[in-house]
Each structure stands twice: as structure tokens, then as C-alpha cells.
Protein backbone atom coordinates (compact mmCIF):
# COMPACT_ATOMS: atom_id res chain seq x y z
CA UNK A 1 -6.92 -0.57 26.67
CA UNK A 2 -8.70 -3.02 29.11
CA UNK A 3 -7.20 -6.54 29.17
CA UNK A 4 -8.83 -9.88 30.59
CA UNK A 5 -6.20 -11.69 31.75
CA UNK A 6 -7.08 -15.52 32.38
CA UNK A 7 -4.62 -17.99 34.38
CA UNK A 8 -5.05 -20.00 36.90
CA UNK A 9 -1.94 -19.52 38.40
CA UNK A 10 -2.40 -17.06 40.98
CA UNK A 11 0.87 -15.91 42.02
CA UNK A 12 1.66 -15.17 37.88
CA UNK A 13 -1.50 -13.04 37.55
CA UNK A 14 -0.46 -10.85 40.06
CA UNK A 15 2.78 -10.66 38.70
CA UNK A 16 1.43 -10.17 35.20
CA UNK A 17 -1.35 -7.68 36.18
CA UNK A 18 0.79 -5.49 38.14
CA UNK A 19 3.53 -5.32 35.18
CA UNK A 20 0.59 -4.56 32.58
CA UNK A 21 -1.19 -1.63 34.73
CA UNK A 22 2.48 -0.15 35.27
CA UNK A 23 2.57 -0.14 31.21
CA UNK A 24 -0.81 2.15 31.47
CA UNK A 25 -3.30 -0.90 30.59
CA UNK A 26 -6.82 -1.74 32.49
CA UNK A 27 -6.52 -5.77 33.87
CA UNK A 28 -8.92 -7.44 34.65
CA UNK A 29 -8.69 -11.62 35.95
CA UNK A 30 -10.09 -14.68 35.61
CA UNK A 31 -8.74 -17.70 37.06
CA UNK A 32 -11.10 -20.20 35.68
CA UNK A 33 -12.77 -20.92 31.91
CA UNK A 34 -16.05 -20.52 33.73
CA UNK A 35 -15.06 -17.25 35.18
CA UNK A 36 -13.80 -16.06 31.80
CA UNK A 37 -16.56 -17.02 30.22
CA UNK A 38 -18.92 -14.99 32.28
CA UNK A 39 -16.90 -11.97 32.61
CA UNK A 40 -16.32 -11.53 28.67
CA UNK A 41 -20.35 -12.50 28.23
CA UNK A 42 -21.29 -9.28 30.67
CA UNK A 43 -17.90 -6.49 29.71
CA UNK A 44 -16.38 -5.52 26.66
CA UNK A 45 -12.47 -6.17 26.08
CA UNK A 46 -9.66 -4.87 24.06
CA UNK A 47 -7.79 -7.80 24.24
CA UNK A 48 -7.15 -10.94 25.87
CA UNK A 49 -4.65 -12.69 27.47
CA UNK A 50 -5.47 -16.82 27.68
CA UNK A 51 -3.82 -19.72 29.33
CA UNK A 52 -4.56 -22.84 27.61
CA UNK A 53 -4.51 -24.96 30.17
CA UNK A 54 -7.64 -24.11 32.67
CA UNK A 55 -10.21 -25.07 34.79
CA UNK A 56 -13.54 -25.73 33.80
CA UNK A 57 -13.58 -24.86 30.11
CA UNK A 58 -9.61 -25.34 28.50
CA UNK A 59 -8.29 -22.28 26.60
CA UNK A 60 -8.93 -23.82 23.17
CA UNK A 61 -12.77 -24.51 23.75
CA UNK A 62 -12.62 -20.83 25.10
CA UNK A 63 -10.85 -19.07 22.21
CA UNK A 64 -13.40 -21.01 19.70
CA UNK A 65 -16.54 -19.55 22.10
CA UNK A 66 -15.15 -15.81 22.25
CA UNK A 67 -14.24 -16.48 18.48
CA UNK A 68 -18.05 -16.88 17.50
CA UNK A 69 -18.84 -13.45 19.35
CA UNK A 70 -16.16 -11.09 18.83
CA UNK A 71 -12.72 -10.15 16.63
CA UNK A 72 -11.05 -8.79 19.85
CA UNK A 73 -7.11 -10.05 19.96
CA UNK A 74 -6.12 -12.92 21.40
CA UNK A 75 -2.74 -14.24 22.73
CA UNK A 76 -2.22 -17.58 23.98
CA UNK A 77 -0.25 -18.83 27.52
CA UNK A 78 1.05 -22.30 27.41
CA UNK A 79 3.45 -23.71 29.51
CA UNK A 80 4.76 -26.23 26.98
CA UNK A 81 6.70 -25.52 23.79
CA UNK A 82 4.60 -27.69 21.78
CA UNK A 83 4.31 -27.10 17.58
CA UNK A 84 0.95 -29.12 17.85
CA UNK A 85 -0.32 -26.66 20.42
CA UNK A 86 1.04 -23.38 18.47
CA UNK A 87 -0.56 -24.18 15.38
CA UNK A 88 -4.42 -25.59 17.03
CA UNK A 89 -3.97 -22.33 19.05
CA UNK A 90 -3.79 -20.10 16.13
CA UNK A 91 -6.37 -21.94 14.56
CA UNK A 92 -9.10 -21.66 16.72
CA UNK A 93 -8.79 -17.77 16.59
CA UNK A 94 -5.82 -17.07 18.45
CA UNK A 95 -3.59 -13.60 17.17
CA UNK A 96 -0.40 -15.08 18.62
CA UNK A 97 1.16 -17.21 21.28
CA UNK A 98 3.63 -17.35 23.76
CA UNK A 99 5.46 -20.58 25.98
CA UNK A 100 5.71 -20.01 30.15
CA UNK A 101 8.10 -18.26 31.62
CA UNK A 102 8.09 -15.21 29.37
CA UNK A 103 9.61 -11.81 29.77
CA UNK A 104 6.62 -9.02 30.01
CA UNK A 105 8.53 -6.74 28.14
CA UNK A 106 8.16 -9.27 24.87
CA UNK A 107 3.74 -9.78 26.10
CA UNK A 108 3.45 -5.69 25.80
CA UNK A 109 5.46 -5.54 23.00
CA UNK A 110 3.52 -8.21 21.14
CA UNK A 111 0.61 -6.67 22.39
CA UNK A 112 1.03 -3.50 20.70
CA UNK A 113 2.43 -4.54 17.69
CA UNK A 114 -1.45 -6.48 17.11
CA UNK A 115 -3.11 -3.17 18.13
CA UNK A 116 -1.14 -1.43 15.40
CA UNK A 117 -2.08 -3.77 13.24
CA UNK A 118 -5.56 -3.72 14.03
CA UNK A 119 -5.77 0.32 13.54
CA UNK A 120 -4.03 0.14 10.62
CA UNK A 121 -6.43 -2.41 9.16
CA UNK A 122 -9.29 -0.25 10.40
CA UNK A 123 -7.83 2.55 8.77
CA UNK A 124 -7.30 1.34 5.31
CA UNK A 125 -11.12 -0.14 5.80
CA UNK A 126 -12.43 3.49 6.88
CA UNK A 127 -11.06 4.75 3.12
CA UNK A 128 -12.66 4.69 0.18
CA UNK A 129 -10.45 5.97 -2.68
CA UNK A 130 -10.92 6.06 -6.85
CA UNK A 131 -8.58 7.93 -8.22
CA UNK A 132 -8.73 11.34 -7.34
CA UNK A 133 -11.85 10.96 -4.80
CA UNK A 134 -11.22 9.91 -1.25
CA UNK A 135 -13.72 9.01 0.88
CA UNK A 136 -13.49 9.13 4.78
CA UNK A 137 -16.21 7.36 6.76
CA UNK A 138 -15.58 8.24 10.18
CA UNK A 139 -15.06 11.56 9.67
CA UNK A 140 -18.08 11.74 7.16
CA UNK A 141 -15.65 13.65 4.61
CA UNK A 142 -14.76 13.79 0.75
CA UNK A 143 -11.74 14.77 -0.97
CA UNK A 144 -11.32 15.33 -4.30
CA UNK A 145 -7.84 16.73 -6.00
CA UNK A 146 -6.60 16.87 -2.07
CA UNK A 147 -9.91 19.57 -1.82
CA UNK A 148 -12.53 18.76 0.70
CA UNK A 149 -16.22 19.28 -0.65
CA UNK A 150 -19.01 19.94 1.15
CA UNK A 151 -21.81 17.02 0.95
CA UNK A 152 -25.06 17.02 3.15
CA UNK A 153 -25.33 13.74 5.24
CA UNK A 154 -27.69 11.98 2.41
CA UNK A 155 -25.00 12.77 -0.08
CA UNK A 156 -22.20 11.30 1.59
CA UNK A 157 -24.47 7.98 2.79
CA UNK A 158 -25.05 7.98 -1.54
CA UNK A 159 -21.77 8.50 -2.35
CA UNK A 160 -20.65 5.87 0.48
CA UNK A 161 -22.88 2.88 -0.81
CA UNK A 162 -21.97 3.71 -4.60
CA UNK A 163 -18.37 3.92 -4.13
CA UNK A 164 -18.04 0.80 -1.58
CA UNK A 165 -19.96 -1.36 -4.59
CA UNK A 166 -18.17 -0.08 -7.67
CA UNK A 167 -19.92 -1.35 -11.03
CA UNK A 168 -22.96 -2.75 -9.31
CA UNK A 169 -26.15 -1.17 -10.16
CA UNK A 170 -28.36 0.43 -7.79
CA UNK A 171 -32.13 1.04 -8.67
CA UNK A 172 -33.37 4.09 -7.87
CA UNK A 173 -35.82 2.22 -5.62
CA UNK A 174 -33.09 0.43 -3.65
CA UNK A 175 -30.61 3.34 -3.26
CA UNK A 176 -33.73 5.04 -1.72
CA UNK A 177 -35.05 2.18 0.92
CA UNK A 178 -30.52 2.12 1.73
CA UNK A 179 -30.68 5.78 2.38
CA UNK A 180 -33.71 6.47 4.52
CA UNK A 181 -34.43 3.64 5.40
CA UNK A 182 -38.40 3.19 3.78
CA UNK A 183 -39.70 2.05 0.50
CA UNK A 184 -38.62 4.11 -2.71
CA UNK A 185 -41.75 5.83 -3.87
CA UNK A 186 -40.60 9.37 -4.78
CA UNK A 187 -37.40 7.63 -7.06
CA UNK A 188 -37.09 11.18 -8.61
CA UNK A 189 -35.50 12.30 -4.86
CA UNK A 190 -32.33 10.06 -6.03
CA UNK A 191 -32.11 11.75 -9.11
CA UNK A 192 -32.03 15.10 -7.64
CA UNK A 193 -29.12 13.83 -5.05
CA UNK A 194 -27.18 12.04 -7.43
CA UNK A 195 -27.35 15.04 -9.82
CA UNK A 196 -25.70 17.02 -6.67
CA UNK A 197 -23.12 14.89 -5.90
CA UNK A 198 -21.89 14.73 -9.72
CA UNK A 199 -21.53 18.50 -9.67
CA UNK A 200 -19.27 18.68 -6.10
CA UNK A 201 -17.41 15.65 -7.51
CA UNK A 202 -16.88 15.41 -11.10
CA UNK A 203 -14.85 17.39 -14.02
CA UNK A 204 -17.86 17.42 -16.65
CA UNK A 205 -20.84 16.34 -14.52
CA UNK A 206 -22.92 16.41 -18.05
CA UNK A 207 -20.38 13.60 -18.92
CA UNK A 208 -19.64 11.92 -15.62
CA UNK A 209 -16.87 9.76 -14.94
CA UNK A 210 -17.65 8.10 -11.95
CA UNK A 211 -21.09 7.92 -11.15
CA UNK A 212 -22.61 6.46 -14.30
CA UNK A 213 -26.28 5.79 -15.18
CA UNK A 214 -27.58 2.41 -16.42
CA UNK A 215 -30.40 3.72 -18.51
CA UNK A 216 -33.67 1.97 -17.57
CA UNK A 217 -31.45 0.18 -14.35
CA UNK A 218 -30.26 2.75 -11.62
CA UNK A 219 -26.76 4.13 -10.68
CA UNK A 220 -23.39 2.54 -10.80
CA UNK A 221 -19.57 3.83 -9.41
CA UNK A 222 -17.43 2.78 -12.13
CA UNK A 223 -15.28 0.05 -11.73
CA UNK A 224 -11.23 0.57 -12.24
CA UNK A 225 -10.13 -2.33 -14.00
């Protein structure tokens, strides 16, 4: 994980970086708002670590700029113990906040506990599931009744747009400019997929349950209500 750390107290960077690189992290400094600025603007970070009292541009005016760019986690460094401060920290963007002098043990814990939180959230967002179907979109898999089934890469992008809008109607013409990418003139192509799909995926796929037709609309996934 690589960390920008910004302070601009010298002598606690150090400390800090040196106690975060023994915990197996990448730290990288800043000792200014400018500085910050410029090095999050030019690398990509995992997390951050942000004094709110700085230099140049002040932590809050900082959070709110990396806020409009990016999601990446933020804690907050202030040296006073200040309710006001807590709560305009976390709402400019800030994942948590801690008051000066603070044991590193407590930072890296707090540290990982957000990165668990964050995977977990990305995990539960990678999922699709409706009742016995579960789709995986990083690994580009289905599972149905706990059995994977085999889907060629069109299928799966189908299956992926259907599922992630259940009981909104696709026209044939849209699902095929979503899919590769051009205007739907060969419509009967979607047919032909969809008809695939229903017999990898469903009991009956004469009578499908999931993937329902809107006759003279398109495609739907059916909504669980």
C-alpha cells in the first residue's frame, strides 16, 4: 500500500514514515499543501495521511480538492482535540481522524481496519446475486445452484447489464450498441445470445424465470420484490 504522508512537522514525519515502512507500507512526504497537491496530481495513492494545519493550502481545502478527484482514504492529523474540527474534517471527505501525539500502533490499526472496509465494500459491489445465480465480475464467472457455467465473453457482458438493472427493459437495439459498442442493426444477434444464456442459466428456458421478454420492448432481469 503506498501512503502520502503530509505534515509539516519534520521531525514527526520521520518518525511516522519510518514506523509505517517497518509495518511493510510505501511513504511517501509532503510537508506543504502545495507539495501535496502536486504530488497526488502526478502519482496514484492508497491512502493518505493529512495534517490539517499546513502551509500553503490548509488540510480542509486539501481534503475537499483530492475529494473531487478520487475515493482514496483519508485520515486526518490535528493537533487540537476540537469537536468543531472532527466533525468539518469528516465532512469534507475525511474516513477518520486522529488528535497529536498519537500512538502508531492505533494510525496502522485504523488504517487497516478502512482498507478492510474498503475490500469488503468492493467485494459485495463485484457480486451480482438473484437467487440461485451469482454473478462474479472480476473473475468474469457465473454460478448457478453453486455450478459454474460456461458463458462466452458477450454472454457474460449480457448477462452483466441485465442482471445489474433488474426489471428495466432493454431494446434489442440498446443491449446491442452496450455490448459492442456500435449501433444495433442486426437486433436478431441479441436474440440468438439471449436465447443462449437462458439455456446455461435457467430450469425451463421455454418458460424463463429470469430473463423475461417484453413483447414488442426488449429484455428485462426480473425484479425480486
Amino acid at each position: 500500500m503506498k501512503i502520502l504522508l503530509v505534515d509539516d512537522e519534520k521531525v514527526l514525519v520521520k518518525g511516522l514514515k519510518n514506523s509505517l515502512e517497518f509495518y511493510g507500507y510505501t511513504v511517501e512526504t509532503a510537508y506543504s499543501g502545495g507539495e501535496a497537491l502536486e504530488k497526488f496530481n502526478t502519482s496514484r495513492y492508497d491512502f493518505i495521511i493529512l495534517d490539517l494545519m499546513l502551509p500553503q493550502i490548509d488540510g480542509m481545502s486539501l481534503c475537499r480538492m483530492f475529494r473531487e478527484k478520487s475515493d482514496v482514504p483519508i485520515i486526518m492529523l490535528t493537533a487540537r482535540d476540537d469537536d468543531l474540527d472532527k466533525i468539518s474534517g469528516l465532512e469534507t471527505g475525511a474516513d477518520d481522524y486522529m488528535t497529536k501525539p498519537f500512538n502508531t500502533m492505533e494510525l496502522v490499526a485504523r488504517i487497516k481496519a478502512i482498507h478492510r472496509r474498503i475490500q469488503k465494500n468492493e467485494t459485495v459491489q463485484d457480486m451480482i446475486a438473484a437467487g440461485p445465480i451469482v454473478l462474479e465480475k472480476n473473475l468474469q464467472k457465473v454460478m448457478v445452484d453453486n455450478r459454474e457455467v460456461e458463458l462466452t465473453a458477450k454472454e457474460f457482458k449480457l448477462l452483466e447489464v441485465l442482471m445489474s438493472n433488474p426489471g428495466r427493459i432493454f431494446t434489442r437495439e440498446k443491449l446491442f450498441e452496450t455490448i459492442w459498442g456500435e449501433e444495433g442493426f442486426d437486433t436478431r444477434t441479441i436474440d440468438v445470445h439471449i436465447r443462449n444464456i437462458r439455456e446455461k442459466i435457467e430450469d425451463d428456458p421455454s418458460n424463463p424465470s429470469f430473463i423475461k421478454t417484453k413483447w414488442g420492448s426488449g429484455y428485462y432481469f426480473r425484479r425480486d420484490e
